[in-house]
C-alpha atoms as a PDB file:
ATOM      1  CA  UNK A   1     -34.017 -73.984  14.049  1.00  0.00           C
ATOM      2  CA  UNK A   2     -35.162 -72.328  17.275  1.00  0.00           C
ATOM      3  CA  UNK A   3     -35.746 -68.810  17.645  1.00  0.00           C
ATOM      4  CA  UNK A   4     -35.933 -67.291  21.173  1.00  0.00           C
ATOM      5  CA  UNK A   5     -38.237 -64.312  21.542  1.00  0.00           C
ATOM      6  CA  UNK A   6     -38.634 -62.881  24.758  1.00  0.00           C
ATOM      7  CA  UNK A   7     -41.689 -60.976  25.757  1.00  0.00           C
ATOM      8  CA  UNK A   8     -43.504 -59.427  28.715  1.00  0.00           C
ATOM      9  CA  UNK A   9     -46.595 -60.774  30.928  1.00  0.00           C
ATOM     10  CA  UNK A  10     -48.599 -57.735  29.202  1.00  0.00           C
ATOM     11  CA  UNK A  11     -47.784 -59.046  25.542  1.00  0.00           C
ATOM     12  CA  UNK A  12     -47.822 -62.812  26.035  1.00  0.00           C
ATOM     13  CA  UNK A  13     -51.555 -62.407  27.276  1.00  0.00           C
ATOM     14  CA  UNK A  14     -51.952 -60.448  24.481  1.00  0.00           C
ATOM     15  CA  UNK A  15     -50.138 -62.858  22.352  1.00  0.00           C
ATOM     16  CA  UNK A  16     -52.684 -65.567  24.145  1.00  0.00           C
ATOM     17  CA  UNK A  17     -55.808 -63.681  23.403  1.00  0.00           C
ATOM     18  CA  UNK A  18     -55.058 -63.250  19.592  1.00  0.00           C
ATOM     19  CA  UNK A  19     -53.719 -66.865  19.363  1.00  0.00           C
ATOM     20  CA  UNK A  20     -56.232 -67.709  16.757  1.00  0.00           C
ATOM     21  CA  UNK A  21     -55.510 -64.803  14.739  1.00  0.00           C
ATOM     22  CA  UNK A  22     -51.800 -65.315  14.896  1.00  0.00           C
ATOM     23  CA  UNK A  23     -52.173 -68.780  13.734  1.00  0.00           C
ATOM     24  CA  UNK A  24     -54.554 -67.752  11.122  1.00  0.00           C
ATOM     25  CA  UNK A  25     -51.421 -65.333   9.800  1.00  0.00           C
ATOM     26  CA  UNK A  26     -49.663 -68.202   9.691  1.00  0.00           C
ATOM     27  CA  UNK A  27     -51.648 -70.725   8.108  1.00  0.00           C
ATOM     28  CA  UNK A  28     -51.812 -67.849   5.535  1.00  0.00           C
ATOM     29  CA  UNK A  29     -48.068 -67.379   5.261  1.00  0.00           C
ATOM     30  CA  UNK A  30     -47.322 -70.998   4.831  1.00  0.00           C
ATOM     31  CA  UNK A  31     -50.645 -71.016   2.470  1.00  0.00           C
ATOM     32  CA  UNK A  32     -48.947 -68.098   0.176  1.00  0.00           C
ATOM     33  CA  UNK A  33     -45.677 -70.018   0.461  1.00  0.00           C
ATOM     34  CA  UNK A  34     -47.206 -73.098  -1.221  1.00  0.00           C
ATOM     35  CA  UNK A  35     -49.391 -71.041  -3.555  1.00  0.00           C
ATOM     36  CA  UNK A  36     -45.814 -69.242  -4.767  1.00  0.00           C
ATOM     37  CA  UNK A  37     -44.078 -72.702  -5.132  1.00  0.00           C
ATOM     38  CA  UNK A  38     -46.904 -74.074  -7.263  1.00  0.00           C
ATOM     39  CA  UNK A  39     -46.833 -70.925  -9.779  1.00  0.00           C
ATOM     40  CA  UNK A  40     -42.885 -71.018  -9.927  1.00  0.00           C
ATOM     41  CA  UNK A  41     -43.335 -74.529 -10.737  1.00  0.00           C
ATOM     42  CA  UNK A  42     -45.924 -74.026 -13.365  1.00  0.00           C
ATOM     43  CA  UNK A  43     -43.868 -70.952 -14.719  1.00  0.00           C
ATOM     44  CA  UNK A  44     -40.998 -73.243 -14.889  1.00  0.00           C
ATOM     45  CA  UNK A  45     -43.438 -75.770 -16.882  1.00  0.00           C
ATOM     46  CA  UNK A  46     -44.748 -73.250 -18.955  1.00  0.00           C
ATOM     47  CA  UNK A  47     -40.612 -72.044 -19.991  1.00  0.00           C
ATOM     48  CA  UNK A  48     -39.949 -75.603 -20.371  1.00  0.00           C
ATOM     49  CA  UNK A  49     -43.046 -76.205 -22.913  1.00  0.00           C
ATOM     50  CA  UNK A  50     -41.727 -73.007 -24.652  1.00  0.00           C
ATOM     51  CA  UNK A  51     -38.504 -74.625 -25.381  1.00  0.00           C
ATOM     52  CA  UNK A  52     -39.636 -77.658 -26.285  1.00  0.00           C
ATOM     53  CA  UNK A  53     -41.719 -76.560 -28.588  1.00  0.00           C
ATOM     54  CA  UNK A  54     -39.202 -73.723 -29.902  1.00  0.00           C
ATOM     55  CA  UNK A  55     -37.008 -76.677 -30.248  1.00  0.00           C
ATOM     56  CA  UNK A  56     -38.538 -78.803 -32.091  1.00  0.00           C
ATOM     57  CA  UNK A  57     -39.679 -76.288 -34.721  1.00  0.00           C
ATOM     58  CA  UNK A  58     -35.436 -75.634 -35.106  1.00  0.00           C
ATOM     59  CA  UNK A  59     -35.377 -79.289 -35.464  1.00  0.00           C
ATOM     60  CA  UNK A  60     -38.106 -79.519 -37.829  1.00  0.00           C
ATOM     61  CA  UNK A  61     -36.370 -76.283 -39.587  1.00  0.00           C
ATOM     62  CA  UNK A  62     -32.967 -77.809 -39.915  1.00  0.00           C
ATOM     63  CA  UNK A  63     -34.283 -80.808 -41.274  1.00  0.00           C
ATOM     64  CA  UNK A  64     -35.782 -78.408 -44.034  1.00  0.00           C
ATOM     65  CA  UNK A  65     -32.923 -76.344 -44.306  1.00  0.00           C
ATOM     66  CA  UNK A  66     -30.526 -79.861 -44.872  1.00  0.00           C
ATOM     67  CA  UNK A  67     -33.226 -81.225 -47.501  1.00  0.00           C
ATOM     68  CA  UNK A  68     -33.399 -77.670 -49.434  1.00  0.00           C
ATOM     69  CA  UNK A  69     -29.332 -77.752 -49.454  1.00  0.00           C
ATOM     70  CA  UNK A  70     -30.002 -81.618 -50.765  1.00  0.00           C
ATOM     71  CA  UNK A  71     -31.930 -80.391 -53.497  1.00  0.00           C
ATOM     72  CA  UNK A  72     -30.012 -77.319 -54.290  1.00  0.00           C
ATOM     73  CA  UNK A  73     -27.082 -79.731 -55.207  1.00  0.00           C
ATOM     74  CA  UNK A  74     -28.990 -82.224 -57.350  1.00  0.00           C
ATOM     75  CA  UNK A  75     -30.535 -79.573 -59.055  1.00  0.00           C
ATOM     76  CA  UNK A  76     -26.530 -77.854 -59.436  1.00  0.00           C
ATOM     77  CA  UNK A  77     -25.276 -80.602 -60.684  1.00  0.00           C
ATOM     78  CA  UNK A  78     -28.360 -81.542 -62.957  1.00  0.00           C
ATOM     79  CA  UNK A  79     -28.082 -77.927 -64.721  1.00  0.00           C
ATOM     80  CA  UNK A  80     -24.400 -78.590 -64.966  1.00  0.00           C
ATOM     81  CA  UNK A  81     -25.137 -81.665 -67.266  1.00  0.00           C
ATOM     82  CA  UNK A  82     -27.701 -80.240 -69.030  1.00  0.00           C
ATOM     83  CA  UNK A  83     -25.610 -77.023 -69.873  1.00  0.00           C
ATOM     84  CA  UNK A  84     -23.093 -79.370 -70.990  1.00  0.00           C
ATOM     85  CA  UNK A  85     -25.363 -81.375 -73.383  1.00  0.00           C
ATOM     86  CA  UNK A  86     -26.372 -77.995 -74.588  1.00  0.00           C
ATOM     87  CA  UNK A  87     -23.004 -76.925 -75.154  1.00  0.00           C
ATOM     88  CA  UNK A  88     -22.138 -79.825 -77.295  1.00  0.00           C
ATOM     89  CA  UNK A  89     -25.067 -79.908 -79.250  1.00  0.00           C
ATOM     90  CA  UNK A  90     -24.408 -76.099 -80.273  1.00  0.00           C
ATOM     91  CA  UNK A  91     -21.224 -77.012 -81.128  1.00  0.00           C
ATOM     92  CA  UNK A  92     -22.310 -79.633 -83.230  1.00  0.00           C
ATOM     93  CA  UNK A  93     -24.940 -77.773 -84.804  1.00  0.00           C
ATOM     94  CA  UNK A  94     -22.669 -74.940 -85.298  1.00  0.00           C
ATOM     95  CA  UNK A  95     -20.155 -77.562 -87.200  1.00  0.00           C
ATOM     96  CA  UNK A  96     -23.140 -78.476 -89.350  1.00  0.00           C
ATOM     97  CA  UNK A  97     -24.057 -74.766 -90.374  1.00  0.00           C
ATOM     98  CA  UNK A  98     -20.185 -74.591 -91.328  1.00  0.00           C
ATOM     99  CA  UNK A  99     -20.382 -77.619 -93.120  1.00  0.00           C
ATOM    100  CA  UNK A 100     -23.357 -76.493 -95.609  1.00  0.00           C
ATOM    101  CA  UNK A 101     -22.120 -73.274 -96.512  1.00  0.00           C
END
């Protein structure tokens, strides 16, 4: 893309004497341009890393979560039977404390 900028005699020796510095702006404005696309990259690194990591502990917490609900039903169903057992063997004891008096 071209840009046109017109100028008189007075400024474009002006513009000739300070060529150096002008270029020196320059070379600082493409110099800030790179130094702001490296830190929006890192930035962008860093977020990533975040999630990562914050994903992998939801992993790692589901995983827990699905094992604890694992447990919770073996150990449902195992109280289940053993309230059961206990059931009956009240009931048989109690049959056997009717059947000595």
């Amino acid at each position: 893309m071209a840009v046109e900028i017109e100028v008189s005699g007075e400024e474009l020796d002006r513009i000739r004497r300070n060529r150096r510095e002008i270029e020196n702006r320059f070379r600082d404005v493409e110099g800030l341009e790179r130094t702001l696309k490296a830190l929006k990259l890192r930035l962008l690194l860093e977020r990533r890393e975040r999630l990562l990591r914050k994903l992998e502990e939801m992993e790692t917490n589901y995983r827990e979560l699905v094992e604890f609900e694992k447990k919770a039903k073996e150990d449902r169903s195992y109280m289940l039977e053993l309230r059961s057992e206990l059931s009956r063997e009240n009931a048989e004891l109690r049959k056997r404390l009717g059947d000595m008096r």
